[in-house]
PDB file of N, CA and C in Angstrom:
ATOM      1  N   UNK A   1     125.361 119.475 180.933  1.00  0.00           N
ATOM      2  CA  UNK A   1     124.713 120.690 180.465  1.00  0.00           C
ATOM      3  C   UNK A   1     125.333 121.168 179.152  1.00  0.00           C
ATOM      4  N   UNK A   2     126.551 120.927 178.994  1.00  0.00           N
ATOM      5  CA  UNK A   2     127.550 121.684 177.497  1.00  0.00           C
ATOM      6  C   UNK A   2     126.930 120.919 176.575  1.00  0.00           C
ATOM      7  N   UNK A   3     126.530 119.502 176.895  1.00  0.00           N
ATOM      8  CA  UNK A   3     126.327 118.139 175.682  1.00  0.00           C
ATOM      9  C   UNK A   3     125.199 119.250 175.393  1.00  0.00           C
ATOM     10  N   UNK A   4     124.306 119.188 175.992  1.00  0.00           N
ATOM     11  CA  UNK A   4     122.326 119.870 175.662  1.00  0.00           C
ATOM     12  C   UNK A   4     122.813 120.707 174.843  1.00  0.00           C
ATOM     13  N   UNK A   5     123.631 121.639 175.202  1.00  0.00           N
ATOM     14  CA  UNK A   5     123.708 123.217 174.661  1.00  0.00           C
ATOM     15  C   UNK A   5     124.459 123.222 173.126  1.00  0.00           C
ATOM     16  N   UNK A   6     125.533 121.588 173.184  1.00  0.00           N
ATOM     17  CA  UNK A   6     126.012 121.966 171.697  1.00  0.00           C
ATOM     18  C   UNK A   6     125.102 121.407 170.850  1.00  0.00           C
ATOM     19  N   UNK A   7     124.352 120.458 171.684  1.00  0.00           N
ATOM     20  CA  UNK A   7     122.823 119.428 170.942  1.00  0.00           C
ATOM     21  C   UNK A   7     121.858 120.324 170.384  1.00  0.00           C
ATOM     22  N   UNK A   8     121.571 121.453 171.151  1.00  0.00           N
ATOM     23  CA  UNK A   8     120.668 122.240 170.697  1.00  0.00           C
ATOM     24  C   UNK A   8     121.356 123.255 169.615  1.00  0.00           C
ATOM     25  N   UNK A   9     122.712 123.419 169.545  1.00  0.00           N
ATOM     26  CA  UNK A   9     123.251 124.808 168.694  1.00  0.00           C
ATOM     27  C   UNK A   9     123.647 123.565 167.368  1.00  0.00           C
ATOM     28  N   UNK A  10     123.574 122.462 167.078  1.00  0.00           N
ATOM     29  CA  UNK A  10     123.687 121.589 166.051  1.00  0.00           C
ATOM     30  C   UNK A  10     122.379 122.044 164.983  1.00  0.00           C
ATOM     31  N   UNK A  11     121.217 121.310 166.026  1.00  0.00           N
ATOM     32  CA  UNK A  11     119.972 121.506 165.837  1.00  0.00           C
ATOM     33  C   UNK A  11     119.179 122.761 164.796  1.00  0.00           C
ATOM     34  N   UNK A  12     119.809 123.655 166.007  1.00  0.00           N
ATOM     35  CA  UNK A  12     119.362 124.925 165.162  1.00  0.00           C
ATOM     36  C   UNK A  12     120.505 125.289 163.612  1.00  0.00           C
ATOM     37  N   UNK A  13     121.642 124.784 163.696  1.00  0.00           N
ATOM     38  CA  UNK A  13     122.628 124.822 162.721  1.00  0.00           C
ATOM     39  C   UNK A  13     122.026 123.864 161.268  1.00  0.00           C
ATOM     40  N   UNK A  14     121.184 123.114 161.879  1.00  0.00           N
ATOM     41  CA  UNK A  14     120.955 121.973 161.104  1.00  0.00           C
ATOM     42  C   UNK A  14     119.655 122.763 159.852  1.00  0.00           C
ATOM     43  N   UNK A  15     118.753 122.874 161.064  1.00  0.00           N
ATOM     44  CA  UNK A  15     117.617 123.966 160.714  1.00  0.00           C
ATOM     45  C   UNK A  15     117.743 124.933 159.844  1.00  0.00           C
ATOM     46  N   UNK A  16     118.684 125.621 160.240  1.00  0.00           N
ATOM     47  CA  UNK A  16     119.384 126.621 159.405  1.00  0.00           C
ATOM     48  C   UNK A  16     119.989 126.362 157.879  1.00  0.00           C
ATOM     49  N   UNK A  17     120.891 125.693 157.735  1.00  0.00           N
ATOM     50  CA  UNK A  17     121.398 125.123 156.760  1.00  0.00           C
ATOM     51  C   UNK A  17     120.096 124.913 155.522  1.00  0.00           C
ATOM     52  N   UNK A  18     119.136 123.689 156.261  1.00  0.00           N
ATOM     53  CA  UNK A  18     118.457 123.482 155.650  1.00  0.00           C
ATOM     54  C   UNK A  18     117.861 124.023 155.186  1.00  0.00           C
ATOM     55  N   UNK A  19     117.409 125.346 155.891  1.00  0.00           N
ATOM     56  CA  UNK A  19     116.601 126.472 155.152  1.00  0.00           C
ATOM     57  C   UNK A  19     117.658 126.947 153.346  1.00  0.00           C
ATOM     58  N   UNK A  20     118.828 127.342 154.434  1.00  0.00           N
ATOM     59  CA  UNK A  20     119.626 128.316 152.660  1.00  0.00           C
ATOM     60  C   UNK A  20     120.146 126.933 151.804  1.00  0.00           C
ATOM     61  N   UNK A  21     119.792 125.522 152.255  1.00  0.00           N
ATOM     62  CA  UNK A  21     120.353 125.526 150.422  1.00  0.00           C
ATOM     63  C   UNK A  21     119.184 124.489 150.100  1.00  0.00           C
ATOM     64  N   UNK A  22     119.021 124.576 148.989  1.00  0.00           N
ATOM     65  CA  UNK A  22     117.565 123.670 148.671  1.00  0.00           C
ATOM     66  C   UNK A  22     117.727 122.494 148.176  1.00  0.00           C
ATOM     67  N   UNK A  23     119.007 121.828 148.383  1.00  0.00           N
ATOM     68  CA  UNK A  23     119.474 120.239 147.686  1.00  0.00           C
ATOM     69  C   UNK A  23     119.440 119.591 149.246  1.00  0.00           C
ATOM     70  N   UNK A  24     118.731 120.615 150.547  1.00  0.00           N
ATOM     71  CA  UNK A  24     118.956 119.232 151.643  1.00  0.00           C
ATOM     72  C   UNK A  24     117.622 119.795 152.377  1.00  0.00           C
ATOM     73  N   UNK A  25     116.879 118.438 152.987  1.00  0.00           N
ATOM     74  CA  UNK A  25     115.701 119.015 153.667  1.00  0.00           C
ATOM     75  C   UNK A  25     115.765 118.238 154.309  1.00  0.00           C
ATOM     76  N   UNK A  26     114.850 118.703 155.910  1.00  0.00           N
ATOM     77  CA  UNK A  26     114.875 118.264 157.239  1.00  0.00           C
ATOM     78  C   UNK A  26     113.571 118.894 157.248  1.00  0.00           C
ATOM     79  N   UNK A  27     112.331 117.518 157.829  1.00  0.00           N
ATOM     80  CA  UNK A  27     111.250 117.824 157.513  1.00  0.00           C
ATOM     81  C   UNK A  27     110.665 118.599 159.019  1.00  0.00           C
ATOM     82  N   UNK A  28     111.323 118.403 159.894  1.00  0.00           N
ATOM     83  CA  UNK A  28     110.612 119.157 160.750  1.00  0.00           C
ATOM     84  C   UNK A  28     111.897 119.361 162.387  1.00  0.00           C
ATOM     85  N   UNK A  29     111.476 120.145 163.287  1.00  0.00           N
ATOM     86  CA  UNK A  29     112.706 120.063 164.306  1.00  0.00           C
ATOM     87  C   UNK A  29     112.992 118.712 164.790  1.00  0.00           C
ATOM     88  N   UNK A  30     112.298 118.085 165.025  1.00  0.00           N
ATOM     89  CA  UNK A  30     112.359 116.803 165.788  1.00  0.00           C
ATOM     90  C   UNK A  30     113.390 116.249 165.236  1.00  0.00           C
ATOM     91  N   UNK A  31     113.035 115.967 163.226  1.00  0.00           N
ATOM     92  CA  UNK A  31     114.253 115.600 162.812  1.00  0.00           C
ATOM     93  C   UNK A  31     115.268 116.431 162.763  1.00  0.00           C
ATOM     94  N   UNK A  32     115.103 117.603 162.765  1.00  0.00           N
ATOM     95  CA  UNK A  32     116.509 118.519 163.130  1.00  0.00           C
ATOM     96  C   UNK A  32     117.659 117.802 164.444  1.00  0.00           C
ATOM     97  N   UNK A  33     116.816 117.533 165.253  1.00  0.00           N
ATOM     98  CA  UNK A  33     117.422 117.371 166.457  1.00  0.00           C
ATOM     99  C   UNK A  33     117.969 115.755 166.208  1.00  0.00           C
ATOM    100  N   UNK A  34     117.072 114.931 165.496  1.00  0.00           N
ATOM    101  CA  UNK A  34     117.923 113.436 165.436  1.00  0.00           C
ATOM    102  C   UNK A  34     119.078 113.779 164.132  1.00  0.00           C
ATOM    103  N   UNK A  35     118.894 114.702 163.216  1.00  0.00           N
ATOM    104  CA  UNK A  35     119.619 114.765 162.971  1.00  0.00           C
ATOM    105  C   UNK A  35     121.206 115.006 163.352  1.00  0.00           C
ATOM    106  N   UNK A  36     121.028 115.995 164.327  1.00  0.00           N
ATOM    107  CA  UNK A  36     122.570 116.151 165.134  1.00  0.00           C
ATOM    108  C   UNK A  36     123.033 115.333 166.017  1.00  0.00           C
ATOM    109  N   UNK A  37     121.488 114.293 166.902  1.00  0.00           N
ATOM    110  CA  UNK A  37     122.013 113.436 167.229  1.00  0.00           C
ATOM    111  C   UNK A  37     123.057 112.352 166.981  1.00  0.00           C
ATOM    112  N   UNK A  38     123.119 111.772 165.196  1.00  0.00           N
ATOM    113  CA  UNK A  38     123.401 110.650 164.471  1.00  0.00           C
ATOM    114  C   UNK A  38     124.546 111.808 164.323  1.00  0.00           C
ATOM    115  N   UNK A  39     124.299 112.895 163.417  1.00  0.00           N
ATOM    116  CA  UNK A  39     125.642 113.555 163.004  1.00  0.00           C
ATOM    117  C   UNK A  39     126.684 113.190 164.451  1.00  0.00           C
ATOM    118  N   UNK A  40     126.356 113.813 165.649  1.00  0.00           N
ATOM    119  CA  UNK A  40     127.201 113.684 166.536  1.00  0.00           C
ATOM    120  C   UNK A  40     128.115 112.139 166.529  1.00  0.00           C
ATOM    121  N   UNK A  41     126.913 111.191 166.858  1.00  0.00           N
ATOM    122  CA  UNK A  41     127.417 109.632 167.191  1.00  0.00           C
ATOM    123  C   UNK A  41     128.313 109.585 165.920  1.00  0.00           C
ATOM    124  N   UNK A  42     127.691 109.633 164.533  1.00  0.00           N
ATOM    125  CA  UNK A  42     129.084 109.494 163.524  1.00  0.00           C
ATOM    126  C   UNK A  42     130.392 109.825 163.692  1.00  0.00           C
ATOM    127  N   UNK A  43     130.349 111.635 163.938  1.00  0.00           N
ATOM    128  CA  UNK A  43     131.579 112.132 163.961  1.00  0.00           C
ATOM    129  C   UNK A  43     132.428 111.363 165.008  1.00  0.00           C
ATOM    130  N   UNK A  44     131.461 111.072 166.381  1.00  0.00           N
ATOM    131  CA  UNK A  44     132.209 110.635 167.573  1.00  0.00           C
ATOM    132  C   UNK A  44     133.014 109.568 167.378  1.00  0.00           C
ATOM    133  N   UNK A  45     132.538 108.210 166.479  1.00  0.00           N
ATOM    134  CA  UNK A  45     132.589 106.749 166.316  1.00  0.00           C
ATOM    135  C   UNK A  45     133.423 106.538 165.161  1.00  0.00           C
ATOM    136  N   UNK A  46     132.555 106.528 164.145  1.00  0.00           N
ATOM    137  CA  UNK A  46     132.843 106.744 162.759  1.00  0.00           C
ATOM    138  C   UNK A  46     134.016 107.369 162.276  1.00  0.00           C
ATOM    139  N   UNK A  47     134.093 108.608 162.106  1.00  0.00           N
ATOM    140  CA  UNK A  47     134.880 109.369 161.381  1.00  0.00           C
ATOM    141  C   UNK A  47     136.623 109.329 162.549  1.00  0.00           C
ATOM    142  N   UNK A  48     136.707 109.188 163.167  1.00  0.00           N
ATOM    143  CA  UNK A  48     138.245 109.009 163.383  1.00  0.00           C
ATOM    144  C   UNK A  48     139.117 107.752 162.963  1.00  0.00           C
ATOM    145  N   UNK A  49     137.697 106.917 162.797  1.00  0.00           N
ATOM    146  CA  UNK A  49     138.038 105.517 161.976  1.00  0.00           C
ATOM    147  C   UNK A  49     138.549 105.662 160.295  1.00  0.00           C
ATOM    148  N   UNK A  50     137.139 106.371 159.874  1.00  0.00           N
ATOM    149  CA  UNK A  50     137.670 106.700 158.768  1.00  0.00           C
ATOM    150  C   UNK A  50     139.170 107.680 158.334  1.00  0.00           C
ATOM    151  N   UNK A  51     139.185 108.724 158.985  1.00  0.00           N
ATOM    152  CA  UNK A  51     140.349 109.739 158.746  1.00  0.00           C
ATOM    153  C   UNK A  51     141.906 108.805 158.884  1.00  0.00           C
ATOM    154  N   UNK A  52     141.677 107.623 159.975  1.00  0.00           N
ATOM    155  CA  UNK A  52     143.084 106.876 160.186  1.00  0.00           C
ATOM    156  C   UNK A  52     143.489 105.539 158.896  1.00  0.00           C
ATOM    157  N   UNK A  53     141.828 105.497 158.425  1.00  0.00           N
ATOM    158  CA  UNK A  53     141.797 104.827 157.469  1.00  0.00           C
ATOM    159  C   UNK A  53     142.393 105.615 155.791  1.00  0.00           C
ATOM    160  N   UNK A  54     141.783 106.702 155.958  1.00  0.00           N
ATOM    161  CA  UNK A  54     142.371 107.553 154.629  1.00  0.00           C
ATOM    162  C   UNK A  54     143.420 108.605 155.090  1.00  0.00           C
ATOM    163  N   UNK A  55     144.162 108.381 156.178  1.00  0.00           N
ATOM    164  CA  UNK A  55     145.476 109.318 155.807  1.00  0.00           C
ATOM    165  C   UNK A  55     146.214 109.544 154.712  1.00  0.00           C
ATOM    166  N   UNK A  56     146.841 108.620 154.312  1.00  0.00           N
ATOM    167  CA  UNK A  56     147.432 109.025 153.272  1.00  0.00           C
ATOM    168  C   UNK A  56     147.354 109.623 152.624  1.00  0.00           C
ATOM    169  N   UNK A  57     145.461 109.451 151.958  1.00  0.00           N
ATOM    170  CA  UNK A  57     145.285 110.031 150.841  1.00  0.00           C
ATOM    171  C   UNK A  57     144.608 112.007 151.288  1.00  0.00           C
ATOM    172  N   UNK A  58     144.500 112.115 152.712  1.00  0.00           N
ATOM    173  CA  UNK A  58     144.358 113.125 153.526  1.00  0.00           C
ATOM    174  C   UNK A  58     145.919 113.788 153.231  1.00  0.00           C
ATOM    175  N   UNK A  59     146.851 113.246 153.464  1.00  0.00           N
ATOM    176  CA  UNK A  59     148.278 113.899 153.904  1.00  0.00           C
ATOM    177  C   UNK A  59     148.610 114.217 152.663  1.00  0.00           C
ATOM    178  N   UNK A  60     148.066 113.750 150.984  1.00  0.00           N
ATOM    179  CA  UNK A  60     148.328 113.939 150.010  1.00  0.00           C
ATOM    180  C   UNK A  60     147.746 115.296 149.653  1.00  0.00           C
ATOM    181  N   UNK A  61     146.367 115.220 149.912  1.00  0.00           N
ATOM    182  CA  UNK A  61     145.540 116.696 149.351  1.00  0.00           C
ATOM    183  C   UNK A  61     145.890 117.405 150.295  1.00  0.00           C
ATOM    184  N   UNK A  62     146.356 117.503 151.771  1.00  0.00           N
ATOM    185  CA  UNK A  62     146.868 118.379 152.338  1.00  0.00           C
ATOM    186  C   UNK A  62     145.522 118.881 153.102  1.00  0.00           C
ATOM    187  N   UNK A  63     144.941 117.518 153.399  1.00  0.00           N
ATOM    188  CA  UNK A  63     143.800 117.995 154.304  1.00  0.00           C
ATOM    189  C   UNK A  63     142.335 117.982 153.558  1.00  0.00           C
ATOM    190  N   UNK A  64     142.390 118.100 152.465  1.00  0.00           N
ATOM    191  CA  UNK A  64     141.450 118.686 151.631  1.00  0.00           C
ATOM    192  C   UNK A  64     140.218 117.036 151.449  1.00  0.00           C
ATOM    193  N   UNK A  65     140.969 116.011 151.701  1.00  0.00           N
ATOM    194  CA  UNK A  65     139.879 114.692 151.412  1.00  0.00           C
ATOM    195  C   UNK A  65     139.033 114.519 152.699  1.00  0.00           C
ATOM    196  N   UNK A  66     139.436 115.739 153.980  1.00  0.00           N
ATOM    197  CA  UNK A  66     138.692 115.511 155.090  1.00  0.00           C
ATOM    198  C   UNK A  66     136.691 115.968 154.766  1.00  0.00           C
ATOM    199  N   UNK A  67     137.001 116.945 153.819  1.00  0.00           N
ATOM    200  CA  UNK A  67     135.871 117.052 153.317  1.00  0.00           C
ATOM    201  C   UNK A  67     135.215 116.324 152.563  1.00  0.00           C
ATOM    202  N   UNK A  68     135.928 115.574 151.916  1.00  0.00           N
ATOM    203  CA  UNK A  68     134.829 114.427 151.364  1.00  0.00           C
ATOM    204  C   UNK A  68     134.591 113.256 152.512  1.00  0.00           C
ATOM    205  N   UNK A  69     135.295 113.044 153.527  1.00  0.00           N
ATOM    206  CA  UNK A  69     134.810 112.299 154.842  1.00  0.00           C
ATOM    207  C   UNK A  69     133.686 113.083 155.312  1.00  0.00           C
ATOM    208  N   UNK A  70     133.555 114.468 155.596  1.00  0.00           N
ATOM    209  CA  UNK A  70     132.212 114.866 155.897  1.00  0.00           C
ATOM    210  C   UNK A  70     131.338 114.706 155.232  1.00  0.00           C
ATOM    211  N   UNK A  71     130.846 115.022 154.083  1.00  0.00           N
ATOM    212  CA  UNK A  71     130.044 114.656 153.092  1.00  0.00           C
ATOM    213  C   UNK A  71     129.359 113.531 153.316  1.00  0.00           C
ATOM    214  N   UNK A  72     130.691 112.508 153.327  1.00  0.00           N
ATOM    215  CA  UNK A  72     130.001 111.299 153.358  1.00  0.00           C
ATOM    216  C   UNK A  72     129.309 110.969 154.844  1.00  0.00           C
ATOM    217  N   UNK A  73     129.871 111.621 155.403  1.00  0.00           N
ATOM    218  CA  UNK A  73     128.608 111.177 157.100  1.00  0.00           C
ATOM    219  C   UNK A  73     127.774 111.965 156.976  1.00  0.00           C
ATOM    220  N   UNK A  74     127.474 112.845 156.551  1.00  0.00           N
ATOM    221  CA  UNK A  74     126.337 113.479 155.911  1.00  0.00           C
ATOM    222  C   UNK A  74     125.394 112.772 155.184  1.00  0.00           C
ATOM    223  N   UNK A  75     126.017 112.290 154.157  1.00  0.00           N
ATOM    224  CA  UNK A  75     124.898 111.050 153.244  1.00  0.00           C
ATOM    225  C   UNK A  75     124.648 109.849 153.966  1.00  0.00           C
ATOM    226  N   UNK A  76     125.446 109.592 154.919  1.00  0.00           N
ATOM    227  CA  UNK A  76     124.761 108.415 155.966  1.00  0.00           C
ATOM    228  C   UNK A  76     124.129 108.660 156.771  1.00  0.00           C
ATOM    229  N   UNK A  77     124.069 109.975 157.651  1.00  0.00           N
ATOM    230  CA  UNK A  77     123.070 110.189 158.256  1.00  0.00           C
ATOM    231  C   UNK A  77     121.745 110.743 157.082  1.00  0.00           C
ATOM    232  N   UNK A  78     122.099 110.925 156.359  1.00  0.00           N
ATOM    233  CA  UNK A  78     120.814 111.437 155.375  1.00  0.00           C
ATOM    234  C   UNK A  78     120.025 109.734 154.861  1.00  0.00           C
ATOM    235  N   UNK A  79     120.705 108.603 154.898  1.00  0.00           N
ATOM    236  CA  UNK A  79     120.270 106.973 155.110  1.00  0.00           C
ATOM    237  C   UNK A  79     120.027 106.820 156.229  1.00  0.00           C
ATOM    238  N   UNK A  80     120.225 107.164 157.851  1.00  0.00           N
ATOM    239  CA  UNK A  80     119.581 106.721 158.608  1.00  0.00           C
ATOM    240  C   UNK A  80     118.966 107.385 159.426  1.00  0.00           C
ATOM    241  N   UNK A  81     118.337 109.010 158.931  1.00  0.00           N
ATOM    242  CA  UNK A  81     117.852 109.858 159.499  1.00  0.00           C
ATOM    243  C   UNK A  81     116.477 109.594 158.762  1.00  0.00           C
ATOM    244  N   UNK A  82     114.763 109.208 158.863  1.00  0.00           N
ATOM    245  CA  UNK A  82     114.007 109.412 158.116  1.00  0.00           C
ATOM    246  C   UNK A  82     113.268 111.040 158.176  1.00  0.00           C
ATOM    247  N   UNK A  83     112.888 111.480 157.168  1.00  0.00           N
ATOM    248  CA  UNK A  83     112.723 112.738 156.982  1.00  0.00           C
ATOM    249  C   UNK A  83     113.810 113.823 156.669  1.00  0.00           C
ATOM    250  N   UNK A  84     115.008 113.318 156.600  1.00  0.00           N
ATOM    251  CA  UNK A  84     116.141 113.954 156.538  1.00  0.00           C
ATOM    252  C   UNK A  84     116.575 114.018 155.309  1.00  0.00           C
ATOM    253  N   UNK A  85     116.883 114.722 154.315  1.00  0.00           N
ATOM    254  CA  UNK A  85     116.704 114.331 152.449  1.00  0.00           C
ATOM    255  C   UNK A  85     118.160 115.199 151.920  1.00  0.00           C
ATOM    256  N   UNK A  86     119.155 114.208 151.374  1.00  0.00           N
ATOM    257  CA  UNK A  86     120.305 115.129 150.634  1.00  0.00           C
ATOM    258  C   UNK A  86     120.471 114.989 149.715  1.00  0.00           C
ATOM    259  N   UNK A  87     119.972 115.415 148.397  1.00  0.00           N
ATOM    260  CA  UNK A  87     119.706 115.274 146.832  1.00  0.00           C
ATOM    261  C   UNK A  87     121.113 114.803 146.439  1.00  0.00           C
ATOM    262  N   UNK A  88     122.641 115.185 146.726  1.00  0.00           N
ATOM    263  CA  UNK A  88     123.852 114.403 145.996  1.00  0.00           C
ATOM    264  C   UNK A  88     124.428 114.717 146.984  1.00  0.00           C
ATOM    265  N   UNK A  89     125.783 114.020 146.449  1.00  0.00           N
ATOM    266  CA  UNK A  89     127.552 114.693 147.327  1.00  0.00           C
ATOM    267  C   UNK A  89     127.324 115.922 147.485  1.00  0.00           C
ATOM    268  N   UNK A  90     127.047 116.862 146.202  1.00  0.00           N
ATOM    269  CA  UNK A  90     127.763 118.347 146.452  1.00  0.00           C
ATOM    270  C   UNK A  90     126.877 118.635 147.320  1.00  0.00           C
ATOM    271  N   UNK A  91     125.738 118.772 147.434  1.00  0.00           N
ATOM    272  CA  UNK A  91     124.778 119.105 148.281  1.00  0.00           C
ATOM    273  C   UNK A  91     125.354 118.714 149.750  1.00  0.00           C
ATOM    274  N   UNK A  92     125.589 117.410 150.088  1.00  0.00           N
ATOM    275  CA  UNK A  92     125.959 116.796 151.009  1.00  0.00           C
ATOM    276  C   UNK A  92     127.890 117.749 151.607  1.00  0.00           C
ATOM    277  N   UNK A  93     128.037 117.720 150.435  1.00  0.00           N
ATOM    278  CA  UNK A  93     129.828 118.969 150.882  1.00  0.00           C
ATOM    279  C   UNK A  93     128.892 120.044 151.360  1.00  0.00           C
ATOM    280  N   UNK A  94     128.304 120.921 150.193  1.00  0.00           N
ATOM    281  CA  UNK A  94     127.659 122.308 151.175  1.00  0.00           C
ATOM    282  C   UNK A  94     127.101 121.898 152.321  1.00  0.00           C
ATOM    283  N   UNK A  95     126.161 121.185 152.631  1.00  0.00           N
ATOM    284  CA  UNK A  95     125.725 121.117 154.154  1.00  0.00           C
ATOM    285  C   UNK A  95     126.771 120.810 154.854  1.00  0.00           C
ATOM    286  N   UNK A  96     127.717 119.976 154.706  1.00  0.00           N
ATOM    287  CA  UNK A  96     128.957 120.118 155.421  1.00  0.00           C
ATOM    288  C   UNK A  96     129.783 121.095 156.061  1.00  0.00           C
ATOM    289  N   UNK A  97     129.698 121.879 155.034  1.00  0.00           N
ATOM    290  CA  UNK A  97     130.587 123.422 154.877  1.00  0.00           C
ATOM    291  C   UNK A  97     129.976 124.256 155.657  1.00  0.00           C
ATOM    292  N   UNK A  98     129.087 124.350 155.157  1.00  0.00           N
ATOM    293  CA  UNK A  98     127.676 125.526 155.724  1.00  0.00           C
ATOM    294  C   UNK A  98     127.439 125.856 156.999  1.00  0.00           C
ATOM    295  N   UNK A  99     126.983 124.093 157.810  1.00  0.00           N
ATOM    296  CA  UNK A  99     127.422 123.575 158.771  1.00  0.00           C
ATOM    297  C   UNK A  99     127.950 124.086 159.519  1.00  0.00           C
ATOM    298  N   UNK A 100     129.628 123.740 159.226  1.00  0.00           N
ATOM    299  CA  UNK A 100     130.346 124.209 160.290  1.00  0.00           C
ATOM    300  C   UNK A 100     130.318 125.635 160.534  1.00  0.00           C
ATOM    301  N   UNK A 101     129.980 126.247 159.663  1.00  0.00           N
ATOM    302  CA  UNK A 101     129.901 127.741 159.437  1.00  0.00           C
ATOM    303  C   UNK A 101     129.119 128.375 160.258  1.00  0.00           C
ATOM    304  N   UNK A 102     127.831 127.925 160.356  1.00  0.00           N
ATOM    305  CA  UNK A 102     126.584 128.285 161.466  1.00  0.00           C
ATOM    306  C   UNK A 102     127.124 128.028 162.761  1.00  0.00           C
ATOM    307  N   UNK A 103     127.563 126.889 162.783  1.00  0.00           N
ATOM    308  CA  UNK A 103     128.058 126.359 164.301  1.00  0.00           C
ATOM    309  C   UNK A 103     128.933 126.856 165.044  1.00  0.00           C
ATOM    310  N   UNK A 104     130.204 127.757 164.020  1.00  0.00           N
ATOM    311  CA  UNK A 104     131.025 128.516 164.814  1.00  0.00           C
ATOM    312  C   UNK A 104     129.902 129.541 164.943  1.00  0.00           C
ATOM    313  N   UNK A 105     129.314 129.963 164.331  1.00  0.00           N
ATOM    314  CA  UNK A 105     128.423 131.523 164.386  1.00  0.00           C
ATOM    315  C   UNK A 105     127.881 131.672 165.859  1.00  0.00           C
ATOM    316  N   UNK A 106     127.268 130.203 166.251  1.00  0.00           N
ATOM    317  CA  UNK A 106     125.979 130.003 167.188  1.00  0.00           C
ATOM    318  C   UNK A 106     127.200 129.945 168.028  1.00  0.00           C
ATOM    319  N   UNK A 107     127.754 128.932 168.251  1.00  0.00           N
ATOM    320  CA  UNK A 107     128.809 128.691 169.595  1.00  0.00           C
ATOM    321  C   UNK A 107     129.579 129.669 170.055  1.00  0.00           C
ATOM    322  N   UNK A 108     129.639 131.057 168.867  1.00  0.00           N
ATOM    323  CA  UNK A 108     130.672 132.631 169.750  1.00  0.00           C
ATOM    324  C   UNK A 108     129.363 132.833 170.355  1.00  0.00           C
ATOM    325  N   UNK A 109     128.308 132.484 170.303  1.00  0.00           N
ATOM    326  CA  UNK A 109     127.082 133.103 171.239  1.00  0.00           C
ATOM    327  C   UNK A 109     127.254 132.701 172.852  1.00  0.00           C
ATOM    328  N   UNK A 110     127.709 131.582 172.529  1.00  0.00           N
ATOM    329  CA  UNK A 110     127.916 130.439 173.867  1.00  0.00           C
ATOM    330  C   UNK A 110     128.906 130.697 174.487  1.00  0.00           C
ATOM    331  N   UNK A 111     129.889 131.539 174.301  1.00  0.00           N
ATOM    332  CA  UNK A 111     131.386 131.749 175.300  1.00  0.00           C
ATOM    333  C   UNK A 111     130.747 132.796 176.632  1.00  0.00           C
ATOM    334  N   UNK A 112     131.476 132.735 177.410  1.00  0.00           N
ATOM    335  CA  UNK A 112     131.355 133.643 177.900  1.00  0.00           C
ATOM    336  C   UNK A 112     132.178 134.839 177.896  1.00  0.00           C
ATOM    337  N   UNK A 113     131.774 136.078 178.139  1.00  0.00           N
ATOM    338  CA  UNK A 113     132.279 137.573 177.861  1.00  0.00           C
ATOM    339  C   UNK A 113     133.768 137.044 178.207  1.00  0.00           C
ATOM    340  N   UNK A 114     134.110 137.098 179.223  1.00  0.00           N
ATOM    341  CA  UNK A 114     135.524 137.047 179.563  1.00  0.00           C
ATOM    342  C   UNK A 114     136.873 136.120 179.144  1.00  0.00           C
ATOM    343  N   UNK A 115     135.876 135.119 178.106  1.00  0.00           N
ATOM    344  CA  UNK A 115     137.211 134.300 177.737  1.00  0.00           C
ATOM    345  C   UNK A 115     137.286 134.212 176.091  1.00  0.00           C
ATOM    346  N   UNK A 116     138.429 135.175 175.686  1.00  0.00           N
ATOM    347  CA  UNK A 116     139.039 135.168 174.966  1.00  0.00           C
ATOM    348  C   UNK A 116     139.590 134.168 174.555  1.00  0.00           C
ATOM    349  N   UNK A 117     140.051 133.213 173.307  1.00  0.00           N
ATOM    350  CA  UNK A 117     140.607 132.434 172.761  1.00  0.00           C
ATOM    351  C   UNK A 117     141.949 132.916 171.815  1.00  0.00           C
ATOM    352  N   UNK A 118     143.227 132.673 172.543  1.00  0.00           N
ATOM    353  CA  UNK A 118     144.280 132.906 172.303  1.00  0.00           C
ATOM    354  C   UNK A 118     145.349 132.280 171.530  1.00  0.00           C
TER     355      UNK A 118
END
């Protein structure tokens, strides 16, 4: 039931995004929703591969090249999402950014009253 619920708060994150910046489009929910699908499988698969692959150059910027690892699963799911459209990188960083931004927004919706995070 948590998988559905963060599947669907991606979704609508995705939706969202796409609306405020105009360098990324998602032509309709359906692809909203494969979109978070692939985003998910990337982050899940993909990206811990990559991050162990670019430490170094992670431990150098002090964290800061993790964002260009998002980006870039961004522009790959924007290659294997059809209907899914990310005009460049920067575009591809803001939806990144943005992103996560909505997602904490939507997911304080999802706690319940009584549990505080300490």
């Amino acid at each position: 039931m948590q998988l559905i619920i963060r599947l669907i708060i991606t979704t609508i994150a995705v939706l969202v995004t796409d609306l405020l910046l105009s360098g990324v489009h998602a032509a309709d929910f359906m692809t909203g929703l494969l979109v978070a699908v692939v985003l998910g499988l990337l982050n899940t698969f993909l990206k811990p591969l990559l991050v162990l692959l670019t430490l170094p150059v992670t431990l150098l910027t002090l964290g800061l090249f993790l964002l260009v690892i998002n980006a870039g699963i961004v522009l790959l799911a924007a290659r294997i999402v059809p209907g899914f459209v990310v005009e460049s990188f920067w575009w591809a960083l803001g939806f990144s950014i943005l992103l996560s931004i909505v997602q904490g927004i939507l997911q304080s919706f999802d706690r319940p009253k009584g549990s505080e995070q300490r």
